[in-house]
C-alpha atoms as a PDB file:
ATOM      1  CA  UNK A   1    -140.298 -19.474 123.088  1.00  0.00           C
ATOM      2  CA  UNK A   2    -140.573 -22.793 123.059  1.00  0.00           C
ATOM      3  CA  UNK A   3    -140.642 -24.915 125.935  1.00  0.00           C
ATOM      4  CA  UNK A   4    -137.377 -27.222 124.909  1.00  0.00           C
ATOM      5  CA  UNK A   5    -135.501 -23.451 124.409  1.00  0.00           C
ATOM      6  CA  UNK A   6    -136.621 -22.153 127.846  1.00  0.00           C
ATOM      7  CA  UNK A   7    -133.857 -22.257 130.239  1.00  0.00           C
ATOM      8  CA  UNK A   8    -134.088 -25.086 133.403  1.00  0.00           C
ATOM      9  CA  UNK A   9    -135.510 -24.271 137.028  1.00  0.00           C
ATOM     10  CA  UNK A  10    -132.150 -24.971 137.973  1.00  0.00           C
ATOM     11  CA  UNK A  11    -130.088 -22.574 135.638  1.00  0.00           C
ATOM     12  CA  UNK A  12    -132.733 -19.811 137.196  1.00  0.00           C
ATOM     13  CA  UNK A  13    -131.985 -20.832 140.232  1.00  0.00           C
ATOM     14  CA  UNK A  14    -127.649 -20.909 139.476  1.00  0.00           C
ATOM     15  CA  UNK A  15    -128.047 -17.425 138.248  1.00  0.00           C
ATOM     16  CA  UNK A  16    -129.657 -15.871 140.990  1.00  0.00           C
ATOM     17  CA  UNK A  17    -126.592 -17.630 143.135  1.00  0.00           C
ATOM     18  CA  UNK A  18    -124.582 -15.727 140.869  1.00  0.00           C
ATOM     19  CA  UNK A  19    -126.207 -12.446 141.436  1.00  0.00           C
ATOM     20  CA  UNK A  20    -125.613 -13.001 145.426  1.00  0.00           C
ATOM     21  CA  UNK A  21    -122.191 -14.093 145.137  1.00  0.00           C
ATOM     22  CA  UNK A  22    -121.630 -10.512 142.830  1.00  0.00           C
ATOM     23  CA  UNK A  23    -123.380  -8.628 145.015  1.00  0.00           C
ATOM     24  CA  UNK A  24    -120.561 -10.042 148.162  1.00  0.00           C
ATOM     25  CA  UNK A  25    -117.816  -9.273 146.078  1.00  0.00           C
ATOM     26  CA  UNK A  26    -119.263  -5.946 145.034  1.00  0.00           C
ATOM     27  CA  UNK A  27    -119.855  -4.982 148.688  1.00  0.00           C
ATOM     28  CA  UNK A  28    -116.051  -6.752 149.649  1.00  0.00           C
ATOM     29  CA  UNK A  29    -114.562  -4.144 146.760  1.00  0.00           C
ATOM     30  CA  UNK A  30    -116.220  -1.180 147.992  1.00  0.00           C
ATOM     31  CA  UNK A  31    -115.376  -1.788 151.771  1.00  0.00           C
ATOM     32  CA  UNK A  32    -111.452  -1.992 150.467  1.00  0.00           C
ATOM     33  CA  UNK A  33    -111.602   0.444 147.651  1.00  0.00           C
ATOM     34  CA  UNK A  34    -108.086   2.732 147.786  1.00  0.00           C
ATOM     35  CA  UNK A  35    -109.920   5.563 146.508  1.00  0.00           C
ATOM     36  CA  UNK A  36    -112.684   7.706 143.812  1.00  0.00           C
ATOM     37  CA  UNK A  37    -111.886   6.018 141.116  1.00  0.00           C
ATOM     38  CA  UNK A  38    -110.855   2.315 142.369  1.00  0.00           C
ATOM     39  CA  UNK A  39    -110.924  -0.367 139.170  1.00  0.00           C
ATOM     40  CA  UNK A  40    -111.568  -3.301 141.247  1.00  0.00           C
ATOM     41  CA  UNK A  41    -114.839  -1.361 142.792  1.00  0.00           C
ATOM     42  CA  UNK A  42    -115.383  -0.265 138.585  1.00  0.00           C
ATOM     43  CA  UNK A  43    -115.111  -4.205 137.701  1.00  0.00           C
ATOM     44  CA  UNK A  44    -117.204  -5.642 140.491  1.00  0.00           C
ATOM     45  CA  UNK A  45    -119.882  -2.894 139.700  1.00  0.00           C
ATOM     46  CA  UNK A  46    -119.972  -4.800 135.834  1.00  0.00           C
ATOM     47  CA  UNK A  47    -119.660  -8.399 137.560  1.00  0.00           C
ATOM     48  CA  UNK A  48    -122.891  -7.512 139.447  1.00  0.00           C
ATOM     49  CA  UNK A  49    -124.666  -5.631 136.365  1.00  0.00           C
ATOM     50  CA  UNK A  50    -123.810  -8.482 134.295  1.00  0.00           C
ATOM     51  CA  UNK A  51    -124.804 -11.592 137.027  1.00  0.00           C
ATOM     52  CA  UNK A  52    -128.161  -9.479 137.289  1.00  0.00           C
ATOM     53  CA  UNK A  53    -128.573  -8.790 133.659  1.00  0.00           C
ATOM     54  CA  UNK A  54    -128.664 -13.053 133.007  1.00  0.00           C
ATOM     55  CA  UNK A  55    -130.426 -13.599 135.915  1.00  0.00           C
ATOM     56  CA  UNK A  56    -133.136 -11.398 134.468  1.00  0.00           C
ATOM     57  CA  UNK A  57    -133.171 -12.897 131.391  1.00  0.00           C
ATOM     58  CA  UNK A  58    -133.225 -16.529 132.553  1.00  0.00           C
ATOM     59  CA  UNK A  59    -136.024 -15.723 135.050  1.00  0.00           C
ATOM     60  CA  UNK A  60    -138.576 -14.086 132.490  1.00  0.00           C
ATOM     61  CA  UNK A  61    -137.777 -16.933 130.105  1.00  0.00           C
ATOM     62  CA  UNK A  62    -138.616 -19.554 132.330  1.00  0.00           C
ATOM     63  CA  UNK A  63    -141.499 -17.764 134.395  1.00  0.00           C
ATOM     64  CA  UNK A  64    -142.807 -14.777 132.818  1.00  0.00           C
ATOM     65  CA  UNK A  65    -141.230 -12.541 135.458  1.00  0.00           C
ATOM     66  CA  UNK A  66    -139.088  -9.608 136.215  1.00  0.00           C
ATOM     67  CA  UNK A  67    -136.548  -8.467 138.516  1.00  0.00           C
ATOM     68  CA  UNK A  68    -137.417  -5.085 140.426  1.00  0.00           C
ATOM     69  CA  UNK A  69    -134.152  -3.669 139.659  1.00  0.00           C
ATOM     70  CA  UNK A  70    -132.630  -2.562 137.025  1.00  0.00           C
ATOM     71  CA  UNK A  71    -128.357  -0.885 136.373  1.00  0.00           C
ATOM     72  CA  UNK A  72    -127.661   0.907 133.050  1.00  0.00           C
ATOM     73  CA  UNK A  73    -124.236   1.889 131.435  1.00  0.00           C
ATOM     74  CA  UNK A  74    -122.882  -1.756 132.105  1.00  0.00           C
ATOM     75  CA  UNK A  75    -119.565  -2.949 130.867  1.00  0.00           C
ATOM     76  CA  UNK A  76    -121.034  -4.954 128.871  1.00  0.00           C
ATOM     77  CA  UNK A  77    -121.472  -2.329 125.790  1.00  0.00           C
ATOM     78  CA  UNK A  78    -117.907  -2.120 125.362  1.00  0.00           C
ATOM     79  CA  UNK A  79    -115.614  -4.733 123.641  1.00  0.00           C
ATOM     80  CA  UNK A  80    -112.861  -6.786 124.976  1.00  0.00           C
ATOM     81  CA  UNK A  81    -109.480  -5.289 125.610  1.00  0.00           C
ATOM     82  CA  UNK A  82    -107.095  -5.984 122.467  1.00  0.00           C
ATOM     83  CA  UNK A  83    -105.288  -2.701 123.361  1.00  0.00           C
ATOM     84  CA  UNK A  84    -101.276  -3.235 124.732  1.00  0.00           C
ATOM     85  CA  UNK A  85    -100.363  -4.763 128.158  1.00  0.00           C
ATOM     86  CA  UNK A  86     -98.107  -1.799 129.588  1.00  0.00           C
ATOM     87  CA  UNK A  87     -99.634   1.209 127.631  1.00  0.00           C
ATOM     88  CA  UNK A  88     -97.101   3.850 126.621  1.00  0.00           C
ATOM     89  CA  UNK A  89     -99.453   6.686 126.163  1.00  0.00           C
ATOM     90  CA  UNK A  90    -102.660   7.377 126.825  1.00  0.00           C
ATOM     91  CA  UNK A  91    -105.385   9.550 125.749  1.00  0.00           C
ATOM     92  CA  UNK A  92    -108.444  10.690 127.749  1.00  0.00           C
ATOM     93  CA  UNK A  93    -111.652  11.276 126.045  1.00  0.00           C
ATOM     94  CA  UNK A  94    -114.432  13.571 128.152  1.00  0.00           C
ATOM     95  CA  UNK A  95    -118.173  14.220 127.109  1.00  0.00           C
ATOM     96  CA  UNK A  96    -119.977  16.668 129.180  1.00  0.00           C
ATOM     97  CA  UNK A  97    -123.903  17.685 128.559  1.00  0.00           C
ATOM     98  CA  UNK A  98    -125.338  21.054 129.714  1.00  0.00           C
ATOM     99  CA  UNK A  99    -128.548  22.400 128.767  1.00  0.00           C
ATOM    100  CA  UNK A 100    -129.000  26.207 128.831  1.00  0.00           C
ATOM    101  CA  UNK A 101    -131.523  26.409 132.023  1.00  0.00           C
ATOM    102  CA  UNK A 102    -131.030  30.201 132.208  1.00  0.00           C
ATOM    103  CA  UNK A 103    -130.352  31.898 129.206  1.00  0.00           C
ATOM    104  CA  UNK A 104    -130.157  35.979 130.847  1.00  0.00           C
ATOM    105  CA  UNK A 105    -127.853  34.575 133.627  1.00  0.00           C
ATOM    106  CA  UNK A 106    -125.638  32.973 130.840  1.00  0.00           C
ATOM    107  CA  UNK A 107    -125.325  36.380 128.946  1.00  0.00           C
ATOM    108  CA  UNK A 108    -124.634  38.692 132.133  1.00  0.00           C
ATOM    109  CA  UNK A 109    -121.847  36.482 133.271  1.00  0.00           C
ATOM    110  CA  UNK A 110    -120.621  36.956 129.639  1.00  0.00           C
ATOM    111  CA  UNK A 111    -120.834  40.661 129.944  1.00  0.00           C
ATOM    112  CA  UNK A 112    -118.500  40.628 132.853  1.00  0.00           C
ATOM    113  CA  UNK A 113    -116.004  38.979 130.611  1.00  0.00           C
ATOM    114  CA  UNK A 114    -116.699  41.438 127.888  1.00  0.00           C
ATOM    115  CA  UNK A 115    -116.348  44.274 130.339  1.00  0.00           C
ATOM    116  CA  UNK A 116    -112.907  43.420 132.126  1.00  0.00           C
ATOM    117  CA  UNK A 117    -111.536  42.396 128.856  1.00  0.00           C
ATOM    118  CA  UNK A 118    -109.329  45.656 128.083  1.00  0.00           C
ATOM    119  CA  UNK A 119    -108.341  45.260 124.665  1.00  0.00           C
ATOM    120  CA  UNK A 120    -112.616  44.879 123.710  1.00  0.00           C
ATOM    121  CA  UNK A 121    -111.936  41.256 121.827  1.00  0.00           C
ATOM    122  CA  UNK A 122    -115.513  39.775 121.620  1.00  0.00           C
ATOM    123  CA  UNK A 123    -117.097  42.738 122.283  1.00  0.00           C
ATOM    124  CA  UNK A 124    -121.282  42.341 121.567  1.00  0.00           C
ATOM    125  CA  UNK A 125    -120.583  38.547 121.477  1.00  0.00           C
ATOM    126  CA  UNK A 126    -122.781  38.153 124.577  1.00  0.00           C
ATOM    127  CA  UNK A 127    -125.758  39.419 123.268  1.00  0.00           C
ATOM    128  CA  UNK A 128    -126.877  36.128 122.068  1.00  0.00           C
ATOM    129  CA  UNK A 129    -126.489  32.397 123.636  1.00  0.00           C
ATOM    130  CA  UNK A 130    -123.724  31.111 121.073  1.00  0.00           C
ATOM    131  CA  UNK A 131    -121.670  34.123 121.647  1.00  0.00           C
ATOM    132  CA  UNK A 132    -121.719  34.088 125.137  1.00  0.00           C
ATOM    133  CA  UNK A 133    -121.045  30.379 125.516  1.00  0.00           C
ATOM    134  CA  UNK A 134    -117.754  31.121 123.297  1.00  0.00           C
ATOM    135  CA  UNK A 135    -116.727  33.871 125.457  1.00  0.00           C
ATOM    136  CA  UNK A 136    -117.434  31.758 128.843  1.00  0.00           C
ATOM    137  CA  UNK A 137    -115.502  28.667 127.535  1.00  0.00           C
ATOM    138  CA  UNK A 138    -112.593  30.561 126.370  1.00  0.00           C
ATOM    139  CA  UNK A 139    -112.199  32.623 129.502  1.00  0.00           C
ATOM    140  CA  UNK A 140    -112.644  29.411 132.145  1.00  0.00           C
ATOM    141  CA  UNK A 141    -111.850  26.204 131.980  1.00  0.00           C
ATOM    142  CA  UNK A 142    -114.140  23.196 130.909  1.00  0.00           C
ATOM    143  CA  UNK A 143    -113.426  21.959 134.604  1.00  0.00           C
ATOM    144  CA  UNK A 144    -114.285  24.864 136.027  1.00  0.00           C
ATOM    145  CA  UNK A 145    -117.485  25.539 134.597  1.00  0.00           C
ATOM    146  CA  UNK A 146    -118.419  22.004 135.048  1.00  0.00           C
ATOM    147  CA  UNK A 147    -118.084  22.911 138.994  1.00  0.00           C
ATOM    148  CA  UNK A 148    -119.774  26.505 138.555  1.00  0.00           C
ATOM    149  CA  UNK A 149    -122.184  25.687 136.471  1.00  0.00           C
ATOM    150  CA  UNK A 150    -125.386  26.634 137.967  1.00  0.00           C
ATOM    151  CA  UNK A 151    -123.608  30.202 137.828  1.00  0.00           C
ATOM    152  CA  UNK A 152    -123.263  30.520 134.469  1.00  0.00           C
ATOM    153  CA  UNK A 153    -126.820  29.201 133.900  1.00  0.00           C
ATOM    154  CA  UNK A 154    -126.169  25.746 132.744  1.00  0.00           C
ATOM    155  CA  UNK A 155    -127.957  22.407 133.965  1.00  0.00           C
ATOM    156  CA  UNK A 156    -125.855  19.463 133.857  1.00  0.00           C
ATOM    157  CA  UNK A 157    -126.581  16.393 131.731  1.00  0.00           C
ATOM    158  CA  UNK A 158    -124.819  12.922 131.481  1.00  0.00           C
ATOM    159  CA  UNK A 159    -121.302  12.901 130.964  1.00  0.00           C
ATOM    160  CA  UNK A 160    -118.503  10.013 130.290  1.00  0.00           C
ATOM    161  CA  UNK A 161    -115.108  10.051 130.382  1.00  0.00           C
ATOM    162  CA  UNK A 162    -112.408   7.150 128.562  1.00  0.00           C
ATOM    163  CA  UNK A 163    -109.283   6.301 129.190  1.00  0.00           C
ATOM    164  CA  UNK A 164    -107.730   4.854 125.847  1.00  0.00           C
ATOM    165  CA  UNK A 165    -104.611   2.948 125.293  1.00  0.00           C
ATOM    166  CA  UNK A 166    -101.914   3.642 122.726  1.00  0.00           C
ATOM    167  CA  UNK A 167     -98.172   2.519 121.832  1.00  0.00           C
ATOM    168  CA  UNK A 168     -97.038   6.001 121.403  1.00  0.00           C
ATOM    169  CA  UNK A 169     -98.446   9.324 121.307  1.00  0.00           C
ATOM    170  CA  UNK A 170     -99.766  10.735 118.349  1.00  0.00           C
ATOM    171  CA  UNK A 171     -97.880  13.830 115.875  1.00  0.00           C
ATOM    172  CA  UNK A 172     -98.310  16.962 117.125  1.00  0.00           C
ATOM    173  CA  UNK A 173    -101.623  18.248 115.326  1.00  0.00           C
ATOM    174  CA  UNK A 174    -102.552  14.701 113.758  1.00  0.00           C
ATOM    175  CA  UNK A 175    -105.865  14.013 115.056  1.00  0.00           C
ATOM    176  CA  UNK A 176    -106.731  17.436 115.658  1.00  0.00           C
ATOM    177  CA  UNK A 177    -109.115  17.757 112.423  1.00  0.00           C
ATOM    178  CA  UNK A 178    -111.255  14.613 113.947  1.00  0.00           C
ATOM    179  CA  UNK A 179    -110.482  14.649 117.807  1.00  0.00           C
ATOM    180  CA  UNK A 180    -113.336  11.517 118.450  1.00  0.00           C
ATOM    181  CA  UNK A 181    -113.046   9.516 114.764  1.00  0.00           C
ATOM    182  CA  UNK A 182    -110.143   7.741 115.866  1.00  0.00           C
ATOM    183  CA  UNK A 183    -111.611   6.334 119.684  1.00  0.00           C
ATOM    184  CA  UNK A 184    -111.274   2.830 119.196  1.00  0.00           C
ATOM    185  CA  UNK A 185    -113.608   0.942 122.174  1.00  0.00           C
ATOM    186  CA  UNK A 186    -111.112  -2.219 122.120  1.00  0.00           C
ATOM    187  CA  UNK A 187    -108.467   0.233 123.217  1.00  0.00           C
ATOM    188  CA  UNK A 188    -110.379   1.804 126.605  1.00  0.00           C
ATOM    189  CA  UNK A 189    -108.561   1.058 129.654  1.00  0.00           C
ATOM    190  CA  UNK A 190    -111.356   1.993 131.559  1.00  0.00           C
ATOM    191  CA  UNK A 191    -114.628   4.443 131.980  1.00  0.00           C
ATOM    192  CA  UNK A 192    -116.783   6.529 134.080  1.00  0.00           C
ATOM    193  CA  UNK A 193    -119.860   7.407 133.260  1.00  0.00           C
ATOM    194  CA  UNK A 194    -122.299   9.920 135.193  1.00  0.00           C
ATOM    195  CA  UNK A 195    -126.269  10.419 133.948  1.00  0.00           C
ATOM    196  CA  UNK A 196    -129.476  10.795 135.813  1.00  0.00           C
ATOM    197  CA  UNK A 197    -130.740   7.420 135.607  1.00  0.00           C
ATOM    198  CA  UNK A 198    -128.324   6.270 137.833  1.00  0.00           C
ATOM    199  CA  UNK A 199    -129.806   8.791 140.913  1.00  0.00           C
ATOM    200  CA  UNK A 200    -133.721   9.020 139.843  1.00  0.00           C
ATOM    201  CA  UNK A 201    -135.160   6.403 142.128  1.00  0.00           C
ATOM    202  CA  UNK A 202    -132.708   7.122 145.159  1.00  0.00           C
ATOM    203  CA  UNK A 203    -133.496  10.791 144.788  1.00  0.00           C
ATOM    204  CA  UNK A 204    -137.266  10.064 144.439  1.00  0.00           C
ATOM    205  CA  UNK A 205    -137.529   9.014 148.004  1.00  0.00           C
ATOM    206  CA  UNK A 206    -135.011  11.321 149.601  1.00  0.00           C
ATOM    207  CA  UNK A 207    -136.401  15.006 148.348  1.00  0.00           C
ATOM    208  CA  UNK A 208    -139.313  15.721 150.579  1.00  0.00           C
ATOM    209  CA  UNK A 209    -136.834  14.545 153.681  1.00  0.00           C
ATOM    210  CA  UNK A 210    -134.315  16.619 152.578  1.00  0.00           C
ATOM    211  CA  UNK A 211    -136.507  19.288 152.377  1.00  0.00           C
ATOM    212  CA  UNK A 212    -137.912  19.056 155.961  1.00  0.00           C
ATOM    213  CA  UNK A 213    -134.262  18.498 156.804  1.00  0.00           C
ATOM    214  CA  UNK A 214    -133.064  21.863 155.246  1.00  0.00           C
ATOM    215  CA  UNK A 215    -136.313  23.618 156.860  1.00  0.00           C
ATOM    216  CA  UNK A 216    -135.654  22.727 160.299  1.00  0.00           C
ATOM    217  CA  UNK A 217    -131.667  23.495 160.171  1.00  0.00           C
ATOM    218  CA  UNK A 218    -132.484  26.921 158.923  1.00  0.00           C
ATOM    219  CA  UNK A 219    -134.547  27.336 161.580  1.00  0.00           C
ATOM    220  CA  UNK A 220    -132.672  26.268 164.512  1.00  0.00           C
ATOM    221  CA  UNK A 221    -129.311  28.178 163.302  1.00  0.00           C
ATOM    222  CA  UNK A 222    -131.000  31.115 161.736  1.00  0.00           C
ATOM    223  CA  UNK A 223    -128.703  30.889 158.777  1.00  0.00           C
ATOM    224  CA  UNK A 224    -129.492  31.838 155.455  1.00  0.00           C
ATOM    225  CA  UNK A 225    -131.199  29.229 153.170  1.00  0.00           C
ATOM    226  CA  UNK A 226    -129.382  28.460 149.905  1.00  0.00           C
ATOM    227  CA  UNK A 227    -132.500  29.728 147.946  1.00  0.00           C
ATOM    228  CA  UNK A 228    -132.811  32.913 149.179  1.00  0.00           C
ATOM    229  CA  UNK A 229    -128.953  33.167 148.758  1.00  0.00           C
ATOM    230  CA  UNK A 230    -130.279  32.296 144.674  1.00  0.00           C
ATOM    231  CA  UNK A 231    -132.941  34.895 145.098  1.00  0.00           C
ATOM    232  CA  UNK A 232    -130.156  37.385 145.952  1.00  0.00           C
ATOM    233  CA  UNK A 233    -128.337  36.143 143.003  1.00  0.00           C
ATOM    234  CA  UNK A 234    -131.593  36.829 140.973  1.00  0.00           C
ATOM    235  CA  UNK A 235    -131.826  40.171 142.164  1.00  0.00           C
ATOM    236  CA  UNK A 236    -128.387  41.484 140.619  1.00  0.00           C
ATOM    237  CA  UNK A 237    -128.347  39.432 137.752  1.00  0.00           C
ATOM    238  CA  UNK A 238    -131.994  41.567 137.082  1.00  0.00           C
ATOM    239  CA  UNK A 239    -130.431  44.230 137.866  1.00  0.00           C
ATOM    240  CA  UNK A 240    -127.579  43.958 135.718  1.00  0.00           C
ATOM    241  CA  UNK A 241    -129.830  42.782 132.404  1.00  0.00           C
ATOM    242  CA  UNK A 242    -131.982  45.571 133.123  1.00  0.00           C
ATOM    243  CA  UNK A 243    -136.007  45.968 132.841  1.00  0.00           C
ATOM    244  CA  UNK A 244    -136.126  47.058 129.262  1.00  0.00           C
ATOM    245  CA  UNK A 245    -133.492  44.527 128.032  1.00  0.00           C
ATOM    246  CA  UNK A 246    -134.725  42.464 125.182  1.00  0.00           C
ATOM    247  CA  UNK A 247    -133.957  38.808 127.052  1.00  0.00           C
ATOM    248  CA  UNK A 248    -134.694  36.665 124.464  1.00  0.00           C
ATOM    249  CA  UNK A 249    -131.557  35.162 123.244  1.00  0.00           C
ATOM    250  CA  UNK A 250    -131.207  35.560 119.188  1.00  0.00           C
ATOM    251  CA  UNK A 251    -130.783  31.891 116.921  1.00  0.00           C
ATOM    252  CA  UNK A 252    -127.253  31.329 116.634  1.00  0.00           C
ATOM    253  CA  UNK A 253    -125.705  31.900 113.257  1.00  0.00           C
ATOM    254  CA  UNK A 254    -123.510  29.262 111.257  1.00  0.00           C
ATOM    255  CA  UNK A 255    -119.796  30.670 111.911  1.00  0.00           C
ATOM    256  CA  UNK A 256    -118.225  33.437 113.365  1.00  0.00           C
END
C-alpha cells in the first residue's frame, strides 16, 4: 500500500475511540438485557465486532500491527433489512451439526426403540448408523436430542438459527420440496449462532481448574464423579451390544 492510501495516525487513533465507546455500550446492554435472547445485547455485540473489525484494519494499514483479539460470526455477513416493518409471519430456520462420536452407543439406544416398538416398524434398521439415526429422529424430537445428545452418542457441532420475515405465510406444502432455497438474508429479523470458536480460548485456560475443581468437590462430598457415572453407562451399553457383536457400523446405502 502506498503511503498516500494508508489511513492517518489520527483515523487509527478515532477508531480505537470507537472500539471503547462499543465496548461501554456493549457492557451498558448486557447489564440491562430483559432476557436470553435480548436484540439490543445481539446489536451491541455487532457494533463492537464491527468498531473492532475497522480498528484492525486501520491499525495494520498504518503500522504493520495486529489486534490480540479477534470475534467471528459478525453481523456484518448478512445484508441490510429490506424485509416488512410489522412482519405478518414468520419463519424460523435451524441448522444443527452432530458428529457421530460413538457409533455402538448410537445403535443400542436405537435398539430400545426397535424393541418397545410393538407393531416391529423399522425392525433391523439399527444395525447400521443411517438406520439408527432415522429411527432416533423419528422417535424424539430434534430439541430433545439436541439436549440428550451425548446419550445417543452424538458430539455437537456449530449450529444457527434465523428468524425470517414474510407478508403472509406460505401454501400449505409450497416450499416443502426445497425447505432452505427460498431463505432470503435481506429478510432475517435476527440470528443466533453457536460454534466452537466462540469458547476455544476461554475454555483453554479454564480446563485444568475445572478439573482440580471437580477433584476436590468429589472428594470432600464423597459423591459420585460424572465420569464414573459414564463408565457405568459404558458398562450396560457393553453389555447390551454384546462381546461378539460385530460393532462396526455398515456404509449407509442411497434410499430406504
Amino acid at each position: 500500500m502506498s503511503d498516500a492510501a494508508q489511513p492517518t495516525a489520527a483515523e487509527v487513533r478515532a477508531a480505537a475511540e470507537a472500539v471503547k465507546t462499543a465496548l461501554d455500550r456493549h457492557l451498558a446492554a448486557v447489564e440491562r438485557r430483559s432476557g436470553e435472547d435480548d436484540p439490543a445485547v445481539y446489536d451491541a455485540f455487532n457494533q463492537l465486532a464491527a468498531a473492532a473489525e475497522a480498528y484492525d484494519e486501520l491499525l495494520y494499514d498504518r503500522y504493520d500491527e495486529v489486534t490480540p483479539f479477534e470475534i467471528p460470526g459478525t453481523g456484518d455477513s448478512m445484508p441490510p433489512y429490506t424485509g416488512p416493518e410489522e412482519p405478518s409471519a414468520l419463519s424460523v430456520l435451524i441448522r444443527r451439526d452432530y458428529s457421530v462420536a460413538e457409533p455402538q452407543r448410537l445403535m443400542a439406544q436405537a435398539r430400545r426403540v426397535e424393541a418397545a416398538d410393538e407393531e416391529g416398524v423399522g425392525a433391523e434398521a439399527s444395525g447400521t448408523v443411517h438406520g439408527a439415526l432415522g429411527l432416533l429422529f423419528g422417535e424424539f424430537e430434534p430439541d430433545e436430542i439436541a439436549s440428550r445428545h451425548k446419550e445417543f452418542g452424538l458430539e455437537e457441532g456449530d449450529s444457527t438459527l434465523w428468524v425470517t420475515a414474510a407478508d403472509e405465510t406460505a401454501e400449505p406444502g409450497e416450499w416443502l420440496e426445497a425447505p432452505f432455497d427460498q431463505a432470503d438474508p435481506q429478510l432475517v429479523v435476527c440470528r443466533f449462532d453457536v460454534s466452537a470458536v466462540f469458547d476455544d480460548e476461554y475454555d483453554d485456560g479454564l480446563d485444568d481448574d475445572d478439573d482440580d475443581d471437580d477433584e476436590a468437590d468429589a472428594d470432600e462430598s464423597g459423591d459420585v464423579g460424572a465420569g464414573e457415572l459414564d463408565e457405568d453407562l459404558d458398562t450396560d451399553l457393553d453389555d447390551d451390544i454384546g462381546p461378539d457383536e460385530d460393532t462396526e457400523p455398515a456404509r449407509p446405502t442411497a434410499g430406504r
